[in-house]
Protein backbone atom coordinates (compact mmCIF):
# COMPACT_ATOMS: atom_id res chain seq x y z
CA UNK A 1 111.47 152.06 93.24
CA UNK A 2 108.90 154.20 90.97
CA UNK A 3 108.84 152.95 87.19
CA UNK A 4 110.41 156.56 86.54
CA UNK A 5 113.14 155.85 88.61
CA UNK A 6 113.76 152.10 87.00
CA UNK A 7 112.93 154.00 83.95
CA UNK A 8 115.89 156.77 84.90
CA UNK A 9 118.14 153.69 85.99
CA UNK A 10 118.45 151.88 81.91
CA UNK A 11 118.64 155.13 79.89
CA UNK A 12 121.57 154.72 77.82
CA UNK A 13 122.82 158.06 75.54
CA UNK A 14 124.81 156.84 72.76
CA UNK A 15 126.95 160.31 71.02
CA UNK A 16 128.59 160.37 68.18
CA UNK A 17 131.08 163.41 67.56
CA UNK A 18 132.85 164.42 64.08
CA UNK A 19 135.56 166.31 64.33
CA UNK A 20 137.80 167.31 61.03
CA UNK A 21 141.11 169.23 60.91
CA UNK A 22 142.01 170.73 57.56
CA UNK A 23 142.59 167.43 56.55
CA UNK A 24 141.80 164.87 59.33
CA UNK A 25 138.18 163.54 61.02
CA UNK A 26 138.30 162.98 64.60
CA UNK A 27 135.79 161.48 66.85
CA UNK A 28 136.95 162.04 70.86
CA UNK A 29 135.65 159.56 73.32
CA UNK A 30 134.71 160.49 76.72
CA UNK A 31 132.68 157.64 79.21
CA UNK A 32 130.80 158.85 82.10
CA UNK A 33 129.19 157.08 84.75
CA UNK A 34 127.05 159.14 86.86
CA UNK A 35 125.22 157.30 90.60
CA UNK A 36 121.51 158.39 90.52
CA UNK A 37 121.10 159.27 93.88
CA UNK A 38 124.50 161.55 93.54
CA UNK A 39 125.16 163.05 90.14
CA UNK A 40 129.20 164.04 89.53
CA UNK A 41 130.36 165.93 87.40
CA UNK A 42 131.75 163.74 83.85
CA UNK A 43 135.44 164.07 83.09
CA UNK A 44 136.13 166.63 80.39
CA UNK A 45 138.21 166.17 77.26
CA UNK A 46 141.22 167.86 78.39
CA UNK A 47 141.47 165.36 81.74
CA UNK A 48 140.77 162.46 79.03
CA UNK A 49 140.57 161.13 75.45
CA UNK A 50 142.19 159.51 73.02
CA UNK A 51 144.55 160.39 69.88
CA UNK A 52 146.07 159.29 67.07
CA UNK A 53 149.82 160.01 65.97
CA UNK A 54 150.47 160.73 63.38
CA UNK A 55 147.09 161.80 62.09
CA UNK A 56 148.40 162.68 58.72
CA UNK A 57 150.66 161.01 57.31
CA UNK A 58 152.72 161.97 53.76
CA UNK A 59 155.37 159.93 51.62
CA UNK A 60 156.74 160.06 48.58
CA UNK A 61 157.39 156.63 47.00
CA UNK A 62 158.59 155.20 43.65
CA UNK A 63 156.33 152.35 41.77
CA UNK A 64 157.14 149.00 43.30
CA UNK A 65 158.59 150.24 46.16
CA UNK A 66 157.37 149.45 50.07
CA UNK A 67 158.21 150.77 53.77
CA UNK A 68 156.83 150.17 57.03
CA UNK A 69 155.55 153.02 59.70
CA UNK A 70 153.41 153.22 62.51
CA UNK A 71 150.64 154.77 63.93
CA UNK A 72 150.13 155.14 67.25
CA UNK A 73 147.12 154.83 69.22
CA UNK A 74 147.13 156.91 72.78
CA UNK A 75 144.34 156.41 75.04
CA UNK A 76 144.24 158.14 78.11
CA UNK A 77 142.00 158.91 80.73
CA UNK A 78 142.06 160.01 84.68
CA UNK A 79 138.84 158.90 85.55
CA UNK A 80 138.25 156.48 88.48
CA UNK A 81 135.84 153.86 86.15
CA UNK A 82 138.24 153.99 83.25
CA UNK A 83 138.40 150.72 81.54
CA UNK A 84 140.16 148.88 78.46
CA UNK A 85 138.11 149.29 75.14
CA UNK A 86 137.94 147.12 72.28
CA UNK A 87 138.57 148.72 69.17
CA UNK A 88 138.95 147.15 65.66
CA UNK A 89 140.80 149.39 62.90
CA UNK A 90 139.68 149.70 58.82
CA UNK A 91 140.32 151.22 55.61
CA UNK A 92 138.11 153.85 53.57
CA UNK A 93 138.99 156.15 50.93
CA UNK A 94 138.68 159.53 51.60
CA UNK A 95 138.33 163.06 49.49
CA UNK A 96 137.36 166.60 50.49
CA UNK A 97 134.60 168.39 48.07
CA UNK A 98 134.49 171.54 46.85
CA UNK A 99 132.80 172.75 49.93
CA UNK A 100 135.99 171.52 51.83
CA UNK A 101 133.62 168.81 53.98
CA UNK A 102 135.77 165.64 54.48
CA UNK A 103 134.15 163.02 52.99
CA UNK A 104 134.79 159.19 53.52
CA UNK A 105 133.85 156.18 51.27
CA UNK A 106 134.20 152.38 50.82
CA UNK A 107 137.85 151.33 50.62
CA UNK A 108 138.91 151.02 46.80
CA UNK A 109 135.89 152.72 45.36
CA UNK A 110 137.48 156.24 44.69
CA UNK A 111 139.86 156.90 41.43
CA UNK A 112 143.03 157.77 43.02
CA UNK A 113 142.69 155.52 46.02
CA UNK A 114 145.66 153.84 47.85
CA UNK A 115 143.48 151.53 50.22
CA UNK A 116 144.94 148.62 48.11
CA UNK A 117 147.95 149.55 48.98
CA UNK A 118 147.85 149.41 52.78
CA UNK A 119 148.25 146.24 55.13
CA UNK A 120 148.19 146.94 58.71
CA UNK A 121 148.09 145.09 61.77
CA UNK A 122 147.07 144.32 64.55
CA UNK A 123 143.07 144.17 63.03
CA UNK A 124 141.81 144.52 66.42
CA UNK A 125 142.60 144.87 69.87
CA UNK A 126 142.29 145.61 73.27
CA UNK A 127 143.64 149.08 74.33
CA UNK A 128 144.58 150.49 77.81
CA UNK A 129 144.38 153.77 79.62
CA UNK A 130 147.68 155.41 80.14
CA UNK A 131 149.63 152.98 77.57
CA UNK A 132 150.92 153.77 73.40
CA UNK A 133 149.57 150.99 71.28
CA UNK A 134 151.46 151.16 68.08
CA UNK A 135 149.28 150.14 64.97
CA UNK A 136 151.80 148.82 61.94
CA UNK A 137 151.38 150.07 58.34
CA UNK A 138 152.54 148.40 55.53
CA UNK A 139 152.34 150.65 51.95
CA UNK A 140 153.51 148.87 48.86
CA UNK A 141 153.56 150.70 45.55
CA UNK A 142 152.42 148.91 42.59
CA UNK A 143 154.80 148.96 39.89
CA UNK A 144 152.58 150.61 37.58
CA UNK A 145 151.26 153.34 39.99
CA UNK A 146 150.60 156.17 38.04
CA UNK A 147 152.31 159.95 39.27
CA UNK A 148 150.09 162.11 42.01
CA UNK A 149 148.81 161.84 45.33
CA UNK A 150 147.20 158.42 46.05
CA UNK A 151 144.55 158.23 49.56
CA UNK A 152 143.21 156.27 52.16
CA UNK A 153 142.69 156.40 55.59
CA UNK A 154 143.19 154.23 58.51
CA UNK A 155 139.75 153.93 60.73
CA UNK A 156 139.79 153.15 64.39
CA UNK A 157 136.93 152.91 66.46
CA UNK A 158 135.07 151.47 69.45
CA UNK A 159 133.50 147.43 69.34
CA UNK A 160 130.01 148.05 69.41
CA UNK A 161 129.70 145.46 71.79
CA UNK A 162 132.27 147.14 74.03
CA UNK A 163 129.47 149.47 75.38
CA UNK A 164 127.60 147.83 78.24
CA UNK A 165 124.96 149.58 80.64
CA UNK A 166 125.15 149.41 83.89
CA UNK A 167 121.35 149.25 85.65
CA UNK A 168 122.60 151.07 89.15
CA UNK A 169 123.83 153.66 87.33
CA UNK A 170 122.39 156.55 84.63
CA UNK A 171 125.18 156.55 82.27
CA UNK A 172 126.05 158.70 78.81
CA UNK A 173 128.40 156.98 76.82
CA UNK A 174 130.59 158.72 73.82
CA UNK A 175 131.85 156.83 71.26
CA UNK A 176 135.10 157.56 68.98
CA UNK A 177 135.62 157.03 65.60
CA UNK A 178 139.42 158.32 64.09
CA UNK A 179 141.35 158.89 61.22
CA UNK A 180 144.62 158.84 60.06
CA UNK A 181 144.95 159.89 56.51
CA UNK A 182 147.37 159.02 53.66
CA UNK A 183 148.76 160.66 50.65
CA UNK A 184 151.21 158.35 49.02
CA UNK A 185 152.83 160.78 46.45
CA UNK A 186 154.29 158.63 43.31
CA UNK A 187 156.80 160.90 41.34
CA UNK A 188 156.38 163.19 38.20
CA UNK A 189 154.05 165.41 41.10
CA UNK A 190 152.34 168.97 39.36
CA UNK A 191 151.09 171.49 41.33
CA UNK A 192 149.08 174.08 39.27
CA UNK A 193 146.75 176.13 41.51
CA UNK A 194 144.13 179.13 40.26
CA UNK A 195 141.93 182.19 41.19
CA UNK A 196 139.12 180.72 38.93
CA UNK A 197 136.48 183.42 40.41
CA UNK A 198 136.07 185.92 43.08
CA UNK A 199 132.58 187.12 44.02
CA UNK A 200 132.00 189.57 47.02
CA UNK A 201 128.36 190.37 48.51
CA UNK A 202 126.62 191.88 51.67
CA UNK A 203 124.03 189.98 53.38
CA UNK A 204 122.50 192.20 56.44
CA UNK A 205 125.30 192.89 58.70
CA UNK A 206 127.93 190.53 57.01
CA UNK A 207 129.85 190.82 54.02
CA UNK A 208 130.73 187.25 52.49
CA UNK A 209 133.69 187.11 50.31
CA UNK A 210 133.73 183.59 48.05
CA UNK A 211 136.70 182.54 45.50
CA UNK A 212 137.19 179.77 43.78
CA UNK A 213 139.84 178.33 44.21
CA UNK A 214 141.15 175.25 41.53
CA UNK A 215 143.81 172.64 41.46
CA UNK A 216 144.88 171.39 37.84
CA UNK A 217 147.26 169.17 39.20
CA UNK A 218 147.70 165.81 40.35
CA UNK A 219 149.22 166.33 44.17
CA UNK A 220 147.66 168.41 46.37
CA UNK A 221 148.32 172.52 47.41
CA UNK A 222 147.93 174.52 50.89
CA UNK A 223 147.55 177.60 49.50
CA UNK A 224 148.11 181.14 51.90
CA UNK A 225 145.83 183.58 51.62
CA UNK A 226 144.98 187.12 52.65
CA UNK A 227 142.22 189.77 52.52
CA UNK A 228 141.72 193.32 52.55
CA UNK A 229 138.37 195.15 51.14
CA UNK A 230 139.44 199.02 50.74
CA UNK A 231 136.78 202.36 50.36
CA UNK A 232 136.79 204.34 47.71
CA UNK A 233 139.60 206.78 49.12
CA UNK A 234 141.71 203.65 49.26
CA UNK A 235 141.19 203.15 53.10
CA UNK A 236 141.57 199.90 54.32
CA UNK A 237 138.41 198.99 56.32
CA UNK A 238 139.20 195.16 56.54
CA UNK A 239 142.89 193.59 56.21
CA UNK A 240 143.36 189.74 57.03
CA UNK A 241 146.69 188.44 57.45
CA UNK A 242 148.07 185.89 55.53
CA UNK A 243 146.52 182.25 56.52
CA UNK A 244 146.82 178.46 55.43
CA UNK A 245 143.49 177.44 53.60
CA UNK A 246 141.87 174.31 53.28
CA UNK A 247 143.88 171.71 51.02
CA UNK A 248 142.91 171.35 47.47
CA UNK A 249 143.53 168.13 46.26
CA UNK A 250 144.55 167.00 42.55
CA UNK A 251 142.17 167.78 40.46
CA UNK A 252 139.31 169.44 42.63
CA UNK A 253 138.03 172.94 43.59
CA UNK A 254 137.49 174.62 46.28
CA UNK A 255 134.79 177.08 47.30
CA UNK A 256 135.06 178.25 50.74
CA UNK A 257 133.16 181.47 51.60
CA UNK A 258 134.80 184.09 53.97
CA UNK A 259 132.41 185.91 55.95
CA UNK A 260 133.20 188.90 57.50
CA UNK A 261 130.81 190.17 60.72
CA UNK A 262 131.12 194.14 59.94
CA UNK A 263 129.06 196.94 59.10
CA UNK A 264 129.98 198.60 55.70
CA UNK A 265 128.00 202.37 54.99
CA UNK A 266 126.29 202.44 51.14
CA UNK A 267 129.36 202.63 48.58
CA UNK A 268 131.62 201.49 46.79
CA UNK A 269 134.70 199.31 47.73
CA UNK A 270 137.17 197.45 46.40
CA UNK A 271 138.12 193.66 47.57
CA UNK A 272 141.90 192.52 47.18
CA UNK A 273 141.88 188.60 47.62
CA UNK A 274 145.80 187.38 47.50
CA UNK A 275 146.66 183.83 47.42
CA UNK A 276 150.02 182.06 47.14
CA UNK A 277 149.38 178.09 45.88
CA UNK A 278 153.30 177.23 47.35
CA UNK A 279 153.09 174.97 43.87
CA UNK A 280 156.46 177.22 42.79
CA UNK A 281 154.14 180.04 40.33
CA UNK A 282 154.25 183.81 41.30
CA UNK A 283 151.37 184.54 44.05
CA UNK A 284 147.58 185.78 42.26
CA UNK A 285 145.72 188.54 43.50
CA UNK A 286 141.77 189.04 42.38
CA UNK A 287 140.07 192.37 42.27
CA UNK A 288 136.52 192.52 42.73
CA UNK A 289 133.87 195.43 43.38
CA UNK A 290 131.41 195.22 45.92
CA UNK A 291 128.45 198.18 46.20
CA UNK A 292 126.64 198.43 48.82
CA UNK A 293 123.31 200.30 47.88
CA UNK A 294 121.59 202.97 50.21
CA UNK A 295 118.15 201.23 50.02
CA UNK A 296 119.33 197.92 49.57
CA UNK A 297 121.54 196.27 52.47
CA UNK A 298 121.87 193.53 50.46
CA UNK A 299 123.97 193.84 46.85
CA UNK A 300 126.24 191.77 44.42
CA UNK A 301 129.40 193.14 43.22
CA UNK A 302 130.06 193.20 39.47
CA UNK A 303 133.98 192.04 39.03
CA UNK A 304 136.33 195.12 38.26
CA UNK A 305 139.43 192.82 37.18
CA UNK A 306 140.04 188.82 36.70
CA UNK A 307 142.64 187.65 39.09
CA UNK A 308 146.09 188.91 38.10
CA UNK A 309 149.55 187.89 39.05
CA UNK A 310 151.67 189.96 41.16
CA UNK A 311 155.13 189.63 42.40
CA UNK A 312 156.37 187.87 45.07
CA UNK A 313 156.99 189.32 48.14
């Protein structure tokens, strides 16, 4: 055998893959094992994978109280070398920025975190293809928990000694990591969303649209939203329906750019961005201006109006 071949033979691929929803990171794990002298093709991730249920979980619970749930854990996979993994399960705390990334920290190093709170079991253990494996949560509620959304998030992921290598065999190994995450609402919940800015630009052959979007509460708000940017004879060029946004927690902003891949002539138009915060307030719609210039592709509109409530619909 050649050194390239024995070389060929040990090479290991270790890939990591983030995955967030919304509200939940998800890291799907796919194994592949792959004969040198006869490649096949790996399995995909519709044939295999594995899940958990459910992946976000909400309750609303009084100081000093405590229930039980579970989460399950569903691995399953169709290919011939599938094997039982090792996993071992954790707690972070978790919080999305005003960018709307997911981020995850240390358990009990946040403000409003409810990692604390959790015991779950079992800690680790050994999970099989084709079989549920239920994972038991335990929340209690401190008697002086104070009102609004409290988080953590349940972490399960592959032993890192699970992952062997096989020298017959060129392999690529993905690893999962998962999350399940927690709001555990105490009462006396507010819900207070705004339109704190609206700013609307063209940048070559895209026009990006980017409000602000801010949460004075203490629980968090999925608010709807819709666009439409209009020409100066009132013409609707670009209409969005009405779509869930990105959460925005207690407390935090949001600033999530739209981006729109259209071609706009030199003019003036008008951009309508309406947004319902479901947190029981009339819906807000925010006017802004955006000129495009004939030598200039490129332009930032002045606004025409602050955001302004309309009625409901």
């Amino acid at each position: 055998m050649s050194p390239v071949e024995r070389s060929s033979n040990r090479m290991l691929h270790t890939i990591n893959l983030l995955r967030f929803t919304a509200v939940v990171f998800l890291l799907v794990t796919v194994a592949a094992g792959v004969r040198a002298q006869s490649p096949a093709p790996a399995p995909t991730p519709a044939s295999s994978g594995i899940s958990l249920a459910p992946a976000r979980v909400e309750v609303e619970m009084q100081p000093g109280s405590e229930m039980t749930l579970v989460v399950n854990l569903d691995y399953h996979s169709i290919g011939d070398n599938s094997q039982p993994v090792r996993i071992v399960a954790s707690l972070n705390d978790w919080t999305i920025d005003r960018t709307g990334q997911v981020q995850f920290e240390r358990a009990n190093t946040l403000p409003n975190s409810a990692s604390s709170w959790l015991i779950y079991s079992p800690a680790e253990t050994t999970v099989i293809p084709g079989n549920l494996h239920a994972i038991r949560v335990t929340i209690s509620v401190p008697k002086d928990a104070t009102p609004g959304d409290h988080l953590s998030a349940l972490i399960v992921e592959q032993r890192p000694d699970n992952i062997k290598l096989n020298q017959n065999r060129r392999q690529m190994v993905i690893r999962y990591r998962m999350a399940a995450v927690f709001y555990i609402k105490v009462p006396q919940l507010r819900r207070q969303g705004s339109l704190e800015s609206l700013h609307a630009e063209t940048n070559g052959e895209q026009v990006i649209i980017t409000p602000v979007l801010k949460n004075a509460g203490n629980s968090v708000i999925r608010p709807i939203t819709s666009l439409k940017v209009t020409n100066s004879s009132g013409v609707a060029l670009v209409d969005l329906p009405q779509k869930e946004s990105l959460p925005v927690l207690g407390g935090a902003e949001l600033i999530q750019p739209l981006v729109l891949e259209t071609h706009l002539a030199p003019g003036t138009y008008s951009v309508k961005y309406r947004v319902d915060f479901q947190d029981g307030s009339r819906p807000i719609e925010g006017i802004t201006e955006l000129v495009v210039q004939e030598s200039q592709r490129t332009s930032n509109g002045p606004p025409k109006s602050g955001p302004a409530a309309v009625a409901n619909e």
